[in-house]
C-alpha atoms as a PDB file:
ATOM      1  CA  UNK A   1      -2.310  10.074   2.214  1.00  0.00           C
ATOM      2  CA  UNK A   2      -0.011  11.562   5.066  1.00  0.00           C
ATOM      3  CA  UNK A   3      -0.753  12.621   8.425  1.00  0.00           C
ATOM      4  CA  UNK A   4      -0.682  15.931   8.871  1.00  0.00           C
ATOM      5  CA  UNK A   5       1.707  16.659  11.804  1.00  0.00           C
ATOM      6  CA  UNK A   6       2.184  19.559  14.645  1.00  0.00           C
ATOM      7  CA  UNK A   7       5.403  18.907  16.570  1.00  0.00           C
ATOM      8  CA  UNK A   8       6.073  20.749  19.321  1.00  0.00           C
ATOM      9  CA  UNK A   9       9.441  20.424  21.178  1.00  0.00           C
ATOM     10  CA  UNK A  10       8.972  21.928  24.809  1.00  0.00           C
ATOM     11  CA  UNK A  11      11.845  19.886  26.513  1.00  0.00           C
ATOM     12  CA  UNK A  12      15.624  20.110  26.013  1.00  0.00           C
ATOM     13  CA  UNK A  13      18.947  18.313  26.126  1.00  0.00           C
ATOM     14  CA  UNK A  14      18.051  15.309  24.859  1.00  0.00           C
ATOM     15  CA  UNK A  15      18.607  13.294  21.970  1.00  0.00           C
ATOM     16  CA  UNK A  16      14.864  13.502  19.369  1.00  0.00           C
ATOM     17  CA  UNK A  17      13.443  12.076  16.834  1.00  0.00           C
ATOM     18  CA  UNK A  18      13.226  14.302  13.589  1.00  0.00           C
ATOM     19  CA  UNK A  19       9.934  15.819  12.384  1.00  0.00           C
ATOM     20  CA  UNK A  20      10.555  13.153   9.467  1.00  0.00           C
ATOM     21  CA  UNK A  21      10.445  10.220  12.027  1.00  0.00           C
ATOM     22  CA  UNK A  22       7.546  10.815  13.404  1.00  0.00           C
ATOM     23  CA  UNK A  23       5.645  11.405  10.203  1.00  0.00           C
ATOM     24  CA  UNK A  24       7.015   7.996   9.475  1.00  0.00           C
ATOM     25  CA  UNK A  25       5.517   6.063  12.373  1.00  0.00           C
ATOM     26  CA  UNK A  26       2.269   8.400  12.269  1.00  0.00           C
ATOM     27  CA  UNK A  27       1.366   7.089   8.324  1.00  0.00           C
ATOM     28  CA  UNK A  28       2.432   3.693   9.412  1.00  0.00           C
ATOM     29  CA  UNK A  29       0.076   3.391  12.635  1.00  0.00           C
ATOM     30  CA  UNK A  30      -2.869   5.298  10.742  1.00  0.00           C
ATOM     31  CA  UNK A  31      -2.004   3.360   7.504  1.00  0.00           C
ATOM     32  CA  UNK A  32      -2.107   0.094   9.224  1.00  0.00           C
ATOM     33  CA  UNK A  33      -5.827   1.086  11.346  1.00  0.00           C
ATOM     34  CA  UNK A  34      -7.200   2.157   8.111  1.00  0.00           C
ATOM     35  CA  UNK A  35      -7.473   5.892   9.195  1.00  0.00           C
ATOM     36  CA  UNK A  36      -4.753   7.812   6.459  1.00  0.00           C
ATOM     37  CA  UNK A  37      -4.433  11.501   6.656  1.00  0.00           C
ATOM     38  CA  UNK A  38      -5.582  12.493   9.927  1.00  0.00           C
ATOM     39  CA  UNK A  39      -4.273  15.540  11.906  1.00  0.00           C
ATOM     40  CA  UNK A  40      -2.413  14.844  14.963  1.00  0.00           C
ATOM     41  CA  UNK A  41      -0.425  17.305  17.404  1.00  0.00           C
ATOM     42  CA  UNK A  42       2.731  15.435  18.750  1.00  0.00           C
ATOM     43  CA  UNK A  43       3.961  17.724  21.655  1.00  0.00           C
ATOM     44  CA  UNK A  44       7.448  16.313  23.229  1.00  0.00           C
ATOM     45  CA  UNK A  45       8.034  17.211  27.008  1.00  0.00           C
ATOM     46  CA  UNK A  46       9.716  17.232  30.138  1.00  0.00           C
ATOM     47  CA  UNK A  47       9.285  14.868  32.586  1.00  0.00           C
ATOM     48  CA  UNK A  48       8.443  17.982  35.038  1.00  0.00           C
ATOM     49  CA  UNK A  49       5.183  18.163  32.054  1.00  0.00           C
ATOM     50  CA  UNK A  50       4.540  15.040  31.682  1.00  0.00           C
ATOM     51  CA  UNK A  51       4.260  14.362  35.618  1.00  0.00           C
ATOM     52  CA  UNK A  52       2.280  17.580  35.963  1.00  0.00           C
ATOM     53  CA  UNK A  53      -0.354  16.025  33.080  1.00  0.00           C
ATOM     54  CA  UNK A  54      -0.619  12.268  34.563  1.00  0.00           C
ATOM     55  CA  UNK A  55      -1.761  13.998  37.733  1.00  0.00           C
ATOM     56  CA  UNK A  56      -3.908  16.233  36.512  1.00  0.00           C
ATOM     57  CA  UNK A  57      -5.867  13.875  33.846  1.00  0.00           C
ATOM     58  CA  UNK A  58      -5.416  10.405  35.059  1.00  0.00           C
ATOM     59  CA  UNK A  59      -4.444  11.269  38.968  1.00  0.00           C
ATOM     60  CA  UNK A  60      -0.828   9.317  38.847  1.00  0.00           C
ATOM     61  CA  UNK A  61       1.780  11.251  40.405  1.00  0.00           C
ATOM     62  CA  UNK A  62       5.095  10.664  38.178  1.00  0.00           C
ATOM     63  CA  UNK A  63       5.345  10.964  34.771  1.00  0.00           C
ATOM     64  CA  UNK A  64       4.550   8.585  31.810  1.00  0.00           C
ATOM     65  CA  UNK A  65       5.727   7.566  28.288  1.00  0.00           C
ATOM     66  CA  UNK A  66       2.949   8.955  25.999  1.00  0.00           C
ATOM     67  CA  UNK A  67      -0.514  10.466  27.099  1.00  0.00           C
ATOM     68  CA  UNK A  68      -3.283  10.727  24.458  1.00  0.00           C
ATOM     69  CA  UNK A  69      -5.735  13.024  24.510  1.00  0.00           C
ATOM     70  CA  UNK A  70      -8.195  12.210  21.363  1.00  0.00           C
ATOM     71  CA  UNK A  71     -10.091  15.443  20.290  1.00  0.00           C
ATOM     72  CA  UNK A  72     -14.017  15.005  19.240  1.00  0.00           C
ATOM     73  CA  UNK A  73     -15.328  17.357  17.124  1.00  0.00           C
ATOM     74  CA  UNK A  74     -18.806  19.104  17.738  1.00  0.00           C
ATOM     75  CA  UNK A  75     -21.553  17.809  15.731  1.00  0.00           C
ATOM     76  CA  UNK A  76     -21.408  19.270  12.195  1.00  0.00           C
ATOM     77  CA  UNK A  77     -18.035  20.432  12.042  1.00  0.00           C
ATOM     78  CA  UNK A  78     -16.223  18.327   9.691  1.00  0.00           C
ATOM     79  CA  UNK A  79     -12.323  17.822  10.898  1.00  0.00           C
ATOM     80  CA  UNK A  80     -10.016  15.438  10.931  1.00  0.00           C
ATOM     81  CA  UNK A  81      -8.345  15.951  13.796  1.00  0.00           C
ATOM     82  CA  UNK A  82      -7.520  13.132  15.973  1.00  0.00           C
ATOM     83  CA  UNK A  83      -6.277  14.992  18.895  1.00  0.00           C
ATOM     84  CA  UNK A  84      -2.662  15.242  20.540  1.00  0.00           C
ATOM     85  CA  UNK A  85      -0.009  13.283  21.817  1.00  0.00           C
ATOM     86  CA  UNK A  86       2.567  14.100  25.495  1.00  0.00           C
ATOM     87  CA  UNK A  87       5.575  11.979  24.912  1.00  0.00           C
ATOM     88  CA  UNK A  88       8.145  12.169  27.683  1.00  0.00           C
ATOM     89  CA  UNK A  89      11.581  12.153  25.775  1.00  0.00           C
ATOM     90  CA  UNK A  90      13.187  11.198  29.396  1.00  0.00           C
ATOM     91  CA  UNK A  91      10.868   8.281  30.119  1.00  0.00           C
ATOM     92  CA  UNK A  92      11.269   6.977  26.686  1.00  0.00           C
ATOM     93  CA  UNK A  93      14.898   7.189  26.660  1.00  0.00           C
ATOM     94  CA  UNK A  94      15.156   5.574  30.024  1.00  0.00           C
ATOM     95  CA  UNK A  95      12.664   2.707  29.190  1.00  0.00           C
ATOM     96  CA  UNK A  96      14.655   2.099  25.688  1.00  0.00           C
ATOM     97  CA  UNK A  97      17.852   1.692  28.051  1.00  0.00           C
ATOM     98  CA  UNK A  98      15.831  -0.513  30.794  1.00  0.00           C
ATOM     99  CA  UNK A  99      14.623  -3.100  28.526  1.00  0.00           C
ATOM    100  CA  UNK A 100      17.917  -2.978  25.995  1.00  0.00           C
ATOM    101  CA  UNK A 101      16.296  -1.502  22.884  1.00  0.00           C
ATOM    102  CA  UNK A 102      17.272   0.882  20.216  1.00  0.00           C
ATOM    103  CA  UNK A 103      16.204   4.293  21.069  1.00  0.00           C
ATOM    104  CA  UNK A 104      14.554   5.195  17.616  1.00  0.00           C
ATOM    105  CA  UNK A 105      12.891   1.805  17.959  1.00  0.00           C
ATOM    106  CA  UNK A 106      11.368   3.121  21.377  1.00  0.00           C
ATOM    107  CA  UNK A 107       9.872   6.250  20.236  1.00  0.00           C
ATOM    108  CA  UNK A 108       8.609   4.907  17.003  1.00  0.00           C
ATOM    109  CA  UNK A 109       6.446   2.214  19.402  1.00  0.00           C
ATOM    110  CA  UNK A 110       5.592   5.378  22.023  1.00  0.00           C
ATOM    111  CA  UNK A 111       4.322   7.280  18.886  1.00  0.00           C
ATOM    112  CA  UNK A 112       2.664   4.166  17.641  1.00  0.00           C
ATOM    113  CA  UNK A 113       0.738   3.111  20.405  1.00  0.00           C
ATOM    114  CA  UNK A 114      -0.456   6.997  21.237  1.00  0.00           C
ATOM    115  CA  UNK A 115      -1.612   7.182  17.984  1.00  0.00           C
ATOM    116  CA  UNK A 116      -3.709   4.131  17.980  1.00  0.00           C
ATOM    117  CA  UNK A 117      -5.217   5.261  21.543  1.00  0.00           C
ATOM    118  CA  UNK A 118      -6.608   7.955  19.362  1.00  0.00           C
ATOM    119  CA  UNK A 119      -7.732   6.062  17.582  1.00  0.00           C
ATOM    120  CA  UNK A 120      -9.837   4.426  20.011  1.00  0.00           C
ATOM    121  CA  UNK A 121      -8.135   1.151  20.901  1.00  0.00           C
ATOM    122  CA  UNK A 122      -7.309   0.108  24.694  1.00  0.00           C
ATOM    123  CA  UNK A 123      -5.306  -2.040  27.066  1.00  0.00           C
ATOM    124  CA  UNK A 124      -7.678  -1.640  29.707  1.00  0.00           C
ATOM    125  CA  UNK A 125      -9.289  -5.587  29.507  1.00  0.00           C
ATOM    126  CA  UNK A 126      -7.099  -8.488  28.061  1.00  0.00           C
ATOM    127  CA  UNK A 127      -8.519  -8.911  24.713  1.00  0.00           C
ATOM    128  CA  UNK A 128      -8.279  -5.234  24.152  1.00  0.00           C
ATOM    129  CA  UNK A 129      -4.472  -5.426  24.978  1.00  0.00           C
ATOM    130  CA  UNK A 130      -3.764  -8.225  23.098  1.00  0.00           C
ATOM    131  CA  UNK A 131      -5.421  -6.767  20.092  1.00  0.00           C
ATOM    132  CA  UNK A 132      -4.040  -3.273  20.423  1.00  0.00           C
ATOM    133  CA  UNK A 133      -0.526  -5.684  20.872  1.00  0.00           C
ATOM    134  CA  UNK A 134      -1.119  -7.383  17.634  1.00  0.00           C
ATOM    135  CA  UNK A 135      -1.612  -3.940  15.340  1.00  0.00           C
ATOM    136  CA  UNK A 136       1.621  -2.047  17.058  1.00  0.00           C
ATOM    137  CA  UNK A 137       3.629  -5.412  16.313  1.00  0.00           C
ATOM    138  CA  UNK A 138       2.300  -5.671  12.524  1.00  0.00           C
ATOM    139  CA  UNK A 139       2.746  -1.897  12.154  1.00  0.00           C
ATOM    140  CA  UNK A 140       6.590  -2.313  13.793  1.00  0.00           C
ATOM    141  CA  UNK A 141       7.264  -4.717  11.966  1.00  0.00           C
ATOM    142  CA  UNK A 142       6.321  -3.279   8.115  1.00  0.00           C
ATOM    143  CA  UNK A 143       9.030  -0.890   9.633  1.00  0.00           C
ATOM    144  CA  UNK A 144      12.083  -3.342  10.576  1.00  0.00           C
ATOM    145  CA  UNK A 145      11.015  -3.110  13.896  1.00  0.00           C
ATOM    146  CA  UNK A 146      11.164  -6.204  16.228  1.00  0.00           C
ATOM    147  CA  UNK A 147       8.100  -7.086  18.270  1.00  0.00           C
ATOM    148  CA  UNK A 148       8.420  -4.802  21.337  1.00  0.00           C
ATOM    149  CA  UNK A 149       6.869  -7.379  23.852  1.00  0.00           C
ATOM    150  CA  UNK A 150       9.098  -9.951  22.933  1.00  0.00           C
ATOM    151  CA  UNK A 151      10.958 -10.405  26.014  1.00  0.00           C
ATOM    152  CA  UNK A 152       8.221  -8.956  28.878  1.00  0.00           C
ATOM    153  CA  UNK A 153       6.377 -11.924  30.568  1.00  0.00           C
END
């Protein structure tokens, strides 16, 4: 079952992902958590936006790849919305360039590891990051992607 995708563009002049992409990398990442078909709302932004966001809801003053912001529905009220993604198409594009990987790679991780946030896993604590690392590297790599930590220390 596919995710069912909003995309919202709010940024401009720089070189995106297609809507088909990113339904790509969402039905891999909920596909590979065992969550298929969930709603998510991918909105793409500036890095004016995404610095404005970091500041306001985690109190970091510059902008950021991805924020996640997972929606929880009140009691009752069946939906299967997971909540919304803030990917900054500048920080993405200059972090694919810093560390010498394919752009499309990039955003397919970004998009990956937002939507596994909302799904509830972390980085916060070692063992949370190295098991949030293992799923984005077994989901990357069902897509020809190469293991994105690969060369960090």
């Amino acid at each position: 079952m596919s995710a069912l995708l909003d995309l919202q563009v709010a940024c401009e002049g720089m070189q995106l992902p297609t809507a088909d992409h990113f339904q790509l990398w969402l039905d891999a990442a909920l596909d590979g958590a065992g969550h298929p078909g969930a709603e998510i709302t991918i909105r793409l932004v500036s890095s004016e936006e995404s610095q404005q966001l970091n500041q306001q809801y985690r109190d970091r003053p510059k902008p950021t790849n991805v924020l996640s912001f997972p929606f929880e529905a009140p009691a009752g009220i069946p939906i299967n919305l997971l909540g919304d993604l803030v990917i900054c198409a500048e920080v993405v594009e200059q972090e694919a360039r810093a560390q010498n990987k394919p752009l499309l790679h990039h955003w397919a991780h970004m998009t990956i590891h937002g939507a596994l946030h909302l799904l509830g896993y972390d980085h916060i604590d070692d063992e949370d990051a190295r098991q949030m690392e293992e799923m984005e590297i077994a989901i990357l790599a069902k897509l020809a992607i190469d293991d994105p930590y690969q060369d960090q220390e």
